[in-house]
N, C-alpha and C. Protein backbone atom coordinates (compact mmCIF):
# COMPACT_ATOMS: atom_id res chain seq x y z
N UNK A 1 -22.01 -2.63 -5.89
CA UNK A 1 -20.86 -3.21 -6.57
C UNK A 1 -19.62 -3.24 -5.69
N UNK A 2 -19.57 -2.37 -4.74
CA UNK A 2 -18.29 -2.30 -3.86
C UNK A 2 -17.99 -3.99 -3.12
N UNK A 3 -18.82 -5.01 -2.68
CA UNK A 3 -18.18 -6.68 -2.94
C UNK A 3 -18.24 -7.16 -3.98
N UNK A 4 -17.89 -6.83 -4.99
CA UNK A 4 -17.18 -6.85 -6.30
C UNK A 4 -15.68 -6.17 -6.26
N UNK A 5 -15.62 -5.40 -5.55
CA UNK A 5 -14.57 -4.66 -5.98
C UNK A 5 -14.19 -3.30 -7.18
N UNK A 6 -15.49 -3.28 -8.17
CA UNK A 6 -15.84 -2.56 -8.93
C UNK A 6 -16.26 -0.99 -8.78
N UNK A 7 -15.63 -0.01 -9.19
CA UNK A 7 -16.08 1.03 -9.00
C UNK A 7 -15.79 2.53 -9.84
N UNK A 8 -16.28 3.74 -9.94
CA UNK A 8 -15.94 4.67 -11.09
C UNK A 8 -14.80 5.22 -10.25
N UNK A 9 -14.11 5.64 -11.37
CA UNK A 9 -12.64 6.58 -11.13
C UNK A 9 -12.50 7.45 -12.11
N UNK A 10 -11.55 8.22 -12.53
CA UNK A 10 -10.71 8.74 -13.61
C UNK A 10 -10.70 8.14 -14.88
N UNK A 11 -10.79 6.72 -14.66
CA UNK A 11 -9.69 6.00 -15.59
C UNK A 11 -11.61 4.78 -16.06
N UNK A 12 -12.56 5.24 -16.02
CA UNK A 12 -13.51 4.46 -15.77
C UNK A 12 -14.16 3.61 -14.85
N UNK A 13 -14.79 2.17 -15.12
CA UNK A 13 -15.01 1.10 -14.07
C UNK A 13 -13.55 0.15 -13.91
N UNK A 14 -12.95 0.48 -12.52
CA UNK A 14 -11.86 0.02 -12.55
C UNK A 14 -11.76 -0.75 -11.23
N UNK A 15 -10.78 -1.45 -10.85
CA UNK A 15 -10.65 -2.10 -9.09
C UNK A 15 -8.85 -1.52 -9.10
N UNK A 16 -9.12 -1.21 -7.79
CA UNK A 16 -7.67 -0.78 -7.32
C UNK A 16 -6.64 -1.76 -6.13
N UNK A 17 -5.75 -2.02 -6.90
CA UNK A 17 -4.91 -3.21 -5.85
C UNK A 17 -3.67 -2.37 -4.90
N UNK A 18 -4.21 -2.13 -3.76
CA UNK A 18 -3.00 -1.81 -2.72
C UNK A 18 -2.21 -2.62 -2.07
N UNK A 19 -0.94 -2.13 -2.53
CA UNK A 19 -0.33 -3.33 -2.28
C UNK A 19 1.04 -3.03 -1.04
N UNK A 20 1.61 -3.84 -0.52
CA UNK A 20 2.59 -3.88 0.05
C UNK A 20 3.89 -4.66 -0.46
N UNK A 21 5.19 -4.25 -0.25
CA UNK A 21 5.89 -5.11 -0.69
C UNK A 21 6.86 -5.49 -0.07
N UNK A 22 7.97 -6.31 0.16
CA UNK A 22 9.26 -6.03 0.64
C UNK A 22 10.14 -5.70 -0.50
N UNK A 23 11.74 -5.63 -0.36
CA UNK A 23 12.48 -4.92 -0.63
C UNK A 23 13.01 -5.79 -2.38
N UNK A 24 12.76 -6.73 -2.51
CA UNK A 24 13.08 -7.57 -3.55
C UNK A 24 11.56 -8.05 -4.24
N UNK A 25 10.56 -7.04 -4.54
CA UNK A 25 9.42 -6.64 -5.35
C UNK A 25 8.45 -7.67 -4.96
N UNK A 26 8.32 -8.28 -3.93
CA UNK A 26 7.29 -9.26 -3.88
C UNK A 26 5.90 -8.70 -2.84
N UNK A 27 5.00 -9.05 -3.25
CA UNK A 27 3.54 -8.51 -2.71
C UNK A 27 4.21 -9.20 -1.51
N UNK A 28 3.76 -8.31 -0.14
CA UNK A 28 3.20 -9.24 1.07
C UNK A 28 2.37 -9.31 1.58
N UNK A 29 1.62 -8.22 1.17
CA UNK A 29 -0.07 -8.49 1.38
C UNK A 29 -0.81 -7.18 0.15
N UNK A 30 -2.27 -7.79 0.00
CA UNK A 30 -2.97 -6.68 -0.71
C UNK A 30 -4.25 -6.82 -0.61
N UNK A 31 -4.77 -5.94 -1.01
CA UNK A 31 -6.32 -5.40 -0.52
C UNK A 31 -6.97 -4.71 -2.02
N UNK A 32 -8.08 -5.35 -2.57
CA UNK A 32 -8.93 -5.04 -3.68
C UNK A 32 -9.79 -4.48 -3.18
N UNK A 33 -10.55 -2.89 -3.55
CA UNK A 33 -10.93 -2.04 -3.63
C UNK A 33 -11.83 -1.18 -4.73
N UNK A 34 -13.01 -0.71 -4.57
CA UNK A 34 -13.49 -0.34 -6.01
C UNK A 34 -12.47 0.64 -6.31
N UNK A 35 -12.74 1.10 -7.80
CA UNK A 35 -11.72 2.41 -7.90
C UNK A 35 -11.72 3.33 -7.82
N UNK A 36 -12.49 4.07 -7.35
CA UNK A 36 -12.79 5.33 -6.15
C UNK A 36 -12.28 5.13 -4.42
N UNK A 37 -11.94 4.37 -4.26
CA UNK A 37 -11.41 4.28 -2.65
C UNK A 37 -9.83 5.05 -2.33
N UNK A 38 -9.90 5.30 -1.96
CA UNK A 38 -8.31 6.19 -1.43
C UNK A 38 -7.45 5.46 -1.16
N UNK A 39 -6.26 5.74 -0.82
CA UNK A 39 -5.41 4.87 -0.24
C UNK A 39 -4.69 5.07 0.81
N UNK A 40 -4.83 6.31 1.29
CA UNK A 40 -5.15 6.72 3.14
C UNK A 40 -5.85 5.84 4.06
N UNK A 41 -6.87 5.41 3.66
CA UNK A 41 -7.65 4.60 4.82
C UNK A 41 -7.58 3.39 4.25
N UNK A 42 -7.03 2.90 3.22
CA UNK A 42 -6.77 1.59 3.31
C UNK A 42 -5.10 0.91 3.54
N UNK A 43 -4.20 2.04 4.29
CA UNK A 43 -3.51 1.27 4.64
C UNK A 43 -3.29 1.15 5.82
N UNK A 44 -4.18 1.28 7.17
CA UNK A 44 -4.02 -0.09 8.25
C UNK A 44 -4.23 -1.58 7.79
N UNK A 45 -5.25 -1.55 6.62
CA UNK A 45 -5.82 -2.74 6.71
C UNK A 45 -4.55 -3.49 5.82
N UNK A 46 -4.40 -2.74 5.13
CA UNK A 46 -2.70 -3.56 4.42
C UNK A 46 -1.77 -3.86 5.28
N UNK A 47 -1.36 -3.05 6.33
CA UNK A 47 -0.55 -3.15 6.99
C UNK A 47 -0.74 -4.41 7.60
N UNK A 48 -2.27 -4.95 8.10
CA UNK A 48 -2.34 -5.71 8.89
C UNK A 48 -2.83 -6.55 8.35
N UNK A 49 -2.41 -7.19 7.15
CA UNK A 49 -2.71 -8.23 6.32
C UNK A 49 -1.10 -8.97 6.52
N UNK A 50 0.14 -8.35 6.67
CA UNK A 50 1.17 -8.53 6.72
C UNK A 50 1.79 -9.91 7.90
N UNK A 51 2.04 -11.10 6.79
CA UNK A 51 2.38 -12.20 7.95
C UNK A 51 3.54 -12.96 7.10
N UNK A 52 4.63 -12.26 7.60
CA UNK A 52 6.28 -13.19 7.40
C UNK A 52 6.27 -14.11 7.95
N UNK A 53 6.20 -15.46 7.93
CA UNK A 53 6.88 -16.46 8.31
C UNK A 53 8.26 -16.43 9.29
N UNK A 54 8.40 -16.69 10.54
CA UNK A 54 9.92 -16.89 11.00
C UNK A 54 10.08 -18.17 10.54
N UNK A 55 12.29 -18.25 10.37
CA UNK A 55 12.84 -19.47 10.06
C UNK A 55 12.97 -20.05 11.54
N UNK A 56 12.06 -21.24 11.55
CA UNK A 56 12.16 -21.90 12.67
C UNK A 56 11.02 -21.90 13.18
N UNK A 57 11.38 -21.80 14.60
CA UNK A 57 10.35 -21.37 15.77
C UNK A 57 9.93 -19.78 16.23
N UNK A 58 8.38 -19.83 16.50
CA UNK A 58 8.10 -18.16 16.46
C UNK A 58 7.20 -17.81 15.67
N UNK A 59 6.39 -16.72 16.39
CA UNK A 59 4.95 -16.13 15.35
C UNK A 59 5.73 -15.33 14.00
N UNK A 60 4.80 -15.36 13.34
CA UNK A 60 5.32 -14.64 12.29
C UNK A 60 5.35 -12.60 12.54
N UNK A 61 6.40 -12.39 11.70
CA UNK A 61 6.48 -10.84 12.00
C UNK A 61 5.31 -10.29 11.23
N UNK A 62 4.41 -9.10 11.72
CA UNK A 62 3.30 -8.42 11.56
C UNK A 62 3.90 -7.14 11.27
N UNK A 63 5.25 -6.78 11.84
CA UNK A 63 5.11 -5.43 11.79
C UNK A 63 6.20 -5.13 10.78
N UNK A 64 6.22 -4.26 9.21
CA UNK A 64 7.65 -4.38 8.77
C UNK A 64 8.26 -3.14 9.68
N UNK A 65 9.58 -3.16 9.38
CA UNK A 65 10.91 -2.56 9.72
C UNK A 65 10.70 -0.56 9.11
N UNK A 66 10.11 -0.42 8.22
CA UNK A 66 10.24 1.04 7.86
C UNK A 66 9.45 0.37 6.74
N UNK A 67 8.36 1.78 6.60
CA UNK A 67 7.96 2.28 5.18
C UNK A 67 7.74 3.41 4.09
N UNK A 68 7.90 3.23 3.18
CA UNK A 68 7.62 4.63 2.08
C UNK A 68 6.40 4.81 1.39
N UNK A 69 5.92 5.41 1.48
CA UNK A 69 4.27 5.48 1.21
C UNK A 69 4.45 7.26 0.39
N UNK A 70 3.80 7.02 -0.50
CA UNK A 70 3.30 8.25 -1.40
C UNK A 70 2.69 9.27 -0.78
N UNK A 71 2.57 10.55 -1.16
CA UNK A 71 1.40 11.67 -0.84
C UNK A 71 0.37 11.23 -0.47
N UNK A 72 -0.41 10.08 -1.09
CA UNK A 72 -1.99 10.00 -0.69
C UNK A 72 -2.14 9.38 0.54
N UNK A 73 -0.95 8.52 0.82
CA UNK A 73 -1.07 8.20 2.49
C UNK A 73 -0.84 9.26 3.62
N UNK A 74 -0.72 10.04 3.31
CA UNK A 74 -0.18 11.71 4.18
C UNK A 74 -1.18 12.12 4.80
N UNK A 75 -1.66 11.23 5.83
CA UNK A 75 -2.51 11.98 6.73
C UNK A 75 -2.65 11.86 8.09
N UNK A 76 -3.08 12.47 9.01
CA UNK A 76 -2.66 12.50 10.51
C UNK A 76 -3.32 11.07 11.05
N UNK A 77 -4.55 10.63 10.09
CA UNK A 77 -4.58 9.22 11.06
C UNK A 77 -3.53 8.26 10.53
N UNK A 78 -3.15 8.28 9.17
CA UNK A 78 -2.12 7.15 9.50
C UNK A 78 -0.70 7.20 9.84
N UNK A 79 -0.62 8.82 10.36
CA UNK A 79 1.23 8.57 10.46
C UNK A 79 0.82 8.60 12.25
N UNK A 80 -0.06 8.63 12.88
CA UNK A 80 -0.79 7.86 13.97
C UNK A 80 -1.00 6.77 14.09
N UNK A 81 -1.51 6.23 12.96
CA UNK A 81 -1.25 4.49 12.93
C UNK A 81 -0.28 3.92 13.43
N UNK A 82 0.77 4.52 12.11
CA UNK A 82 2.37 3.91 12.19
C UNK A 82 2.90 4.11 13.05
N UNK A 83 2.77 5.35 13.74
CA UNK A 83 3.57 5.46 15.52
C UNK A 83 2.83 4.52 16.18
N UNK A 84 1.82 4.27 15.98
CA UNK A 84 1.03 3.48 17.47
C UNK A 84 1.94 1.87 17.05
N UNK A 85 2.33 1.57 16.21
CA UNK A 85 2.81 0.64 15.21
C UNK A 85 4.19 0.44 16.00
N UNK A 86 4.77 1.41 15.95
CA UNK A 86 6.31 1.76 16.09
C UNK A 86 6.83 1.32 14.57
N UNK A 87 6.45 1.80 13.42
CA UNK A 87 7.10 1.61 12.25
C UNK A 87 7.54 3.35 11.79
N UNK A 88 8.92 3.03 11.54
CA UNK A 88 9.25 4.15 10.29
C UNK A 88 9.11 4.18 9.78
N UNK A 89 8.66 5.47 9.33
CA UNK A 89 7.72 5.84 7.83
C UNK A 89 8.42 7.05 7.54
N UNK A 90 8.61 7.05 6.13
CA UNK A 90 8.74 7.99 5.13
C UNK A 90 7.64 8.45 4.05
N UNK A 91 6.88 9.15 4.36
CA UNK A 91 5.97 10.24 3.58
C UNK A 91 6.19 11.49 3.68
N UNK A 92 5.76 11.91 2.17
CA UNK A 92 6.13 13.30 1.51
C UNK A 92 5.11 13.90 2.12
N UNK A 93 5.49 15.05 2.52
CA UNK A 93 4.01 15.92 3.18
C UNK A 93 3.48 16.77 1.47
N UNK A 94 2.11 16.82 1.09
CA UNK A 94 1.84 17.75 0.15
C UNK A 94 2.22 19.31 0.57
N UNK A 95 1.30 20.27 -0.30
CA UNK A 95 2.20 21.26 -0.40
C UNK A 95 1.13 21.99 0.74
N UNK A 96 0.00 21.63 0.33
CA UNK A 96 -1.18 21.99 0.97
C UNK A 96 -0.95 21.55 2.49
N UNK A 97 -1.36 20.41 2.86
CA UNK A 97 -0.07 20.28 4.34
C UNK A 97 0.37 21.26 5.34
N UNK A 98 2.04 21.20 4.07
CA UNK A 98 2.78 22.08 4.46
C UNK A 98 2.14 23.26 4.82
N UNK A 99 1.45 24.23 4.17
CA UNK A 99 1.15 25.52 3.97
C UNK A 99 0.07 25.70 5.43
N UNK A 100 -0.79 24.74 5.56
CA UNK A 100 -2.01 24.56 7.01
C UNK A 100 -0.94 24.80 7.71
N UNK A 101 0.12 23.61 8.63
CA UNK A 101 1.05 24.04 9.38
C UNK A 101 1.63 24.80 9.73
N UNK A 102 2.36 25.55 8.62
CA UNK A 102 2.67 26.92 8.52
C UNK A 102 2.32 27.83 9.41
N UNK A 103 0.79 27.80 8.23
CA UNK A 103 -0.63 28.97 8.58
C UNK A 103 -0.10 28.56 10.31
N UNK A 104 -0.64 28.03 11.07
CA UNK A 104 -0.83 27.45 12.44
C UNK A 104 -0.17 28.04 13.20
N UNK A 105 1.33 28.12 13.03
CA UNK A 105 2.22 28.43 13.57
C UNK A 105 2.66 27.79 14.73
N UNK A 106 2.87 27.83 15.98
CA UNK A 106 3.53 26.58 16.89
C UNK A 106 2.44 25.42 17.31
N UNK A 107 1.33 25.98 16.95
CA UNK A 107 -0.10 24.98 17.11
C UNK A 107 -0.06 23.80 15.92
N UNK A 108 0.75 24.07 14.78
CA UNK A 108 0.90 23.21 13.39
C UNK A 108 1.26 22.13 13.84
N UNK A 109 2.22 22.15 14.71
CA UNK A 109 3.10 21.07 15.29
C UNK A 109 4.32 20.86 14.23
N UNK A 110 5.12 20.07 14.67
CA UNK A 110 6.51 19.59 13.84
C UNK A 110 6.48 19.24 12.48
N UNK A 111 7.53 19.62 11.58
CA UNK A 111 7.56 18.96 10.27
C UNK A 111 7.88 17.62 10.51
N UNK A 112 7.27 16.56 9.31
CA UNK A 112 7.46 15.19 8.94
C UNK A 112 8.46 15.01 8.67
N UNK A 113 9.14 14.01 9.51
CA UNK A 113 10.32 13.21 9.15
C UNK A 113 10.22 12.75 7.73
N UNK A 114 10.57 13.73 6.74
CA UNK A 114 11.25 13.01 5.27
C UNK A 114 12.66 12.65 4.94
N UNK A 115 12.75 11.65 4.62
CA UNK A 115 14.41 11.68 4.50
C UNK A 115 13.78 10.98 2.95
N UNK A 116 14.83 12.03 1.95
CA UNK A 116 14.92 11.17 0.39
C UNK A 116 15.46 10.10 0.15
N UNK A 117 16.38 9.96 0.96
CA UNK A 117 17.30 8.71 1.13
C UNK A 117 16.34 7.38 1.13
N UNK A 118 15.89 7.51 1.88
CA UNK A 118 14.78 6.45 2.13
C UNK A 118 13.63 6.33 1.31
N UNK A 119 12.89 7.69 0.97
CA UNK A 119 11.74 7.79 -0.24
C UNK A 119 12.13 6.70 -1.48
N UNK A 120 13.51 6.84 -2.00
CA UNK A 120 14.39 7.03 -2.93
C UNK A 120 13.99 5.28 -3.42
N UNK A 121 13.43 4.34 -1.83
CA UNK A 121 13.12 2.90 -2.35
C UNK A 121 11.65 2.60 -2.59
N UNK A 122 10.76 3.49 -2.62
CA UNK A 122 9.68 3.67 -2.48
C UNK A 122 9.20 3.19 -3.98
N UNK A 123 10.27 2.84 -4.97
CA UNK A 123 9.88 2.52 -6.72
C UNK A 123 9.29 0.99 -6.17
N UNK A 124 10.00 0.33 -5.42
CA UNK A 124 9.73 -1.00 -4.93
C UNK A 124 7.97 -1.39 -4.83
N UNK A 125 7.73 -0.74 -4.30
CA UNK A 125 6.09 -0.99 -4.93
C UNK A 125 5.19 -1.00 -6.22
N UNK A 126 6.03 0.23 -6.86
CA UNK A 126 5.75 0.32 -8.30
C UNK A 126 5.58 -0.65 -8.84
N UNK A 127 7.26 -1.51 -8.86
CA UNK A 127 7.59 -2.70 -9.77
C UNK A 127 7.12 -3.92 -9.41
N UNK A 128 6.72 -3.99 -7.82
CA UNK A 128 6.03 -5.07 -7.47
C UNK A 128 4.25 -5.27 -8.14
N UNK A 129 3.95 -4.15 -8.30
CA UNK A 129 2.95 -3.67 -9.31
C UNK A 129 2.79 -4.16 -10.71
N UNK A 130 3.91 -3.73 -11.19
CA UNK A 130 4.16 -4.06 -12.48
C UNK A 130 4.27 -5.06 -12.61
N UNK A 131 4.92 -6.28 -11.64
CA UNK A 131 5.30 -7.51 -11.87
C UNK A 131 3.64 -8.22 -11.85
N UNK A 132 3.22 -7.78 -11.05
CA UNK A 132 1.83 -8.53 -11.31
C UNK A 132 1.19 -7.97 -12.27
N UNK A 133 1.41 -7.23 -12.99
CA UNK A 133 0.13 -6.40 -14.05
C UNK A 133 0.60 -7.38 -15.17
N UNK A 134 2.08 -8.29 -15.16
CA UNK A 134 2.36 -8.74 -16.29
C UNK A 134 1.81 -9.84 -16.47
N UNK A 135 0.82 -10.22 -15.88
CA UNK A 135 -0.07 -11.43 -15.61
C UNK A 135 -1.54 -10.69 -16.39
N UNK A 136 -1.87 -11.37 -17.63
CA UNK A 136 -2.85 -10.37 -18.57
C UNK A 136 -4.31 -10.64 -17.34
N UNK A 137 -4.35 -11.53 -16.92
CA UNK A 137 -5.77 -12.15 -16.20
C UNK A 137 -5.92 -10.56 -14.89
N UNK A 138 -4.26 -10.51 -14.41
CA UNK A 138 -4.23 -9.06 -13.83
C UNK A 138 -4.95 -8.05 -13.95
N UNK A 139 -4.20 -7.59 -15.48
CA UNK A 139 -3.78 -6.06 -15.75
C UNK A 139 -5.07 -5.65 -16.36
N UNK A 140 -6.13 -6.37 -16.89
CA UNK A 140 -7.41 -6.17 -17.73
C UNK A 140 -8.55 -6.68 -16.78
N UNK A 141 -8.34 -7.26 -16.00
CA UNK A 141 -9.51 -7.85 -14.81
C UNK A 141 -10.88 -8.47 -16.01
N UNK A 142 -10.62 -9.20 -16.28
CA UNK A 142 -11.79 -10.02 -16.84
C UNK A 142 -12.85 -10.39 -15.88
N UNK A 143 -12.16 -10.66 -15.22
CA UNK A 143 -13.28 -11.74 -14.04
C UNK A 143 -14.23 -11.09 -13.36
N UNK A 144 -15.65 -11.23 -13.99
CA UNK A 144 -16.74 -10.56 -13.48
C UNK A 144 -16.87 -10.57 -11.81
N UNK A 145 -16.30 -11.70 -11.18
CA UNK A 145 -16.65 -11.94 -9.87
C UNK A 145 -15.53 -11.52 -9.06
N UNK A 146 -15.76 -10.50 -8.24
CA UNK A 146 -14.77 -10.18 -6.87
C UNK A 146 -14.15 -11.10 -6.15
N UNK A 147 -14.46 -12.18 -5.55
CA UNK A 147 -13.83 -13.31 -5.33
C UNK A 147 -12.96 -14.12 -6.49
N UNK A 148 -13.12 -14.13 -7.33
CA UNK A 148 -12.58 -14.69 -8.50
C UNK A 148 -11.29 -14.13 -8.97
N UNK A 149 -11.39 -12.22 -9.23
CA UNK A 149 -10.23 -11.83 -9.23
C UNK A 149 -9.16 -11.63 -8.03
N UNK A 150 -9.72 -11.89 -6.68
CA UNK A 150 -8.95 -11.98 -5.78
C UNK A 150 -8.12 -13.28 -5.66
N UNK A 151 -8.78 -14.43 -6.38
CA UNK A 151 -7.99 -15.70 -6.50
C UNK A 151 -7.07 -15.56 -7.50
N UNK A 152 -6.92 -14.51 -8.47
CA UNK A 152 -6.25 -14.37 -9.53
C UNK A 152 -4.86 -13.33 -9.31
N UNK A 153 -5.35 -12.52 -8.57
CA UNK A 153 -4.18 -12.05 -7.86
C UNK A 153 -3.35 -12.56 -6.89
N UNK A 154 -4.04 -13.22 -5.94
CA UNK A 154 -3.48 -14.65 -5.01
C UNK A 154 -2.52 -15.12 -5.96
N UNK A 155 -3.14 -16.05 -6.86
CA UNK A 155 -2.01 -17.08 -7.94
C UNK A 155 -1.04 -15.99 -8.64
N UNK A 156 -1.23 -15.22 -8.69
CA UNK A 156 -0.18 -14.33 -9.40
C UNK A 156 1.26 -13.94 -8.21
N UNK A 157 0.51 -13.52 -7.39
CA UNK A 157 1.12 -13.50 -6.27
C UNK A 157 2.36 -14.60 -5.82
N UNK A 158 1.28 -15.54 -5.90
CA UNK A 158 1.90 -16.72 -5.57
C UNK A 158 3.01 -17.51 -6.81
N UNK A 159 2.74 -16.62 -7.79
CA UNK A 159 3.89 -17.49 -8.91
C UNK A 159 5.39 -16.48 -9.37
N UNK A 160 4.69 -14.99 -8.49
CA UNK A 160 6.05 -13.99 -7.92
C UNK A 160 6.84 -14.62 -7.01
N UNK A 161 6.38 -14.93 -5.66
CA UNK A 161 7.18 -15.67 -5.02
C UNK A 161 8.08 -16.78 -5.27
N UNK A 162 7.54 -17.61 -6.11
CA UNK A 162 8.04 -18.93 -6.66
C UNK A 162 9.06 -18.61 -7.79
N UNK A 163 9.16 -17.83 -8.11
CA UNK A 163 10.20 -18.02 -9.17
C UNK A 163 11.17 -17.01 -8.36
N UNK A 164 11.04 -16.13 -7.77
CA UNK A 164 12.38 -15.27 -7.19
C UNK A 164 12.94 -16.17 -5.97
């Protein structure tokens, strides 16, 4: 079932949409997933779904400017990613984390650059979330076929953009 997108979680047979956004709630890229998949290892591939348009002449930008990513992205391959990236990132280290490091002592290596300041825009995905869940074809996934609901999030996508 995983090219379906279909899979068990918490919450039942569910598909999970990772999403990216910019700063005025609009998807800029996303990735369907059964609902058991993490969201640690699926964000290079988000990341690199990411294609801004330049005004004018010029490839489009791939890389955004800074990001805020939740606890579940908190892990040494992707704040490795994002340096190899050169993107700023803001992630919360868990507590568990913290406490390994600790334990370690100068072998732990450095605490994570958190600044709240910055966490503080991290709702921006939420609502970019929400804005598509308000699309019922979304928020209930009818569409037996994995390709099908990926065209459904596409058009949803695509009718966020159009009206903002």
């Amino acid at each position: 079932m995983a090219g379906e997108g279909l899979g068990r979680s918490r919450g039942g047979f569910t598909t999970k949409i990772h999403l990216a956004a910019d700063g005025r709630c609009r998807p800029l890229s996303f990735l369907l997933t059964p609902g058991q998949a993490g969201d640690s290892p699926q964000l290079p591939a988000v990341l690199q779904r990411i294609r801004v348009p330049r005004i004018g002449v010029g490839r489009p930008r791939t890389r955004p400017a800074s990001l805020a990513a939740g606890k579940a992205c908190s892990s040494r391959a992707s704040r490795a990613y994002l340096r190899s990236r050169k993107i700023r990132h803001t992630i919360p280290e868990p507590a568990d984390q913290k406490d390994n490091r600790r334990r370690r002592g100068p072998l732990g290596g450095r605490p994570t650059g958190y600044d709240p300041a910055r966490y503080a825009h991290r709702n921006v995905v939420e609502r970019a979330i929400n804005r598509l869940k308000q699309f019922r074809a979304v928020a209930t996934r009818y569409d037996k076929r994995g390709y099908i609901f990926l065209g459904t999030v596409t058009v949803a996508t695509l009718i966020i953009w159009l009206r903002t």
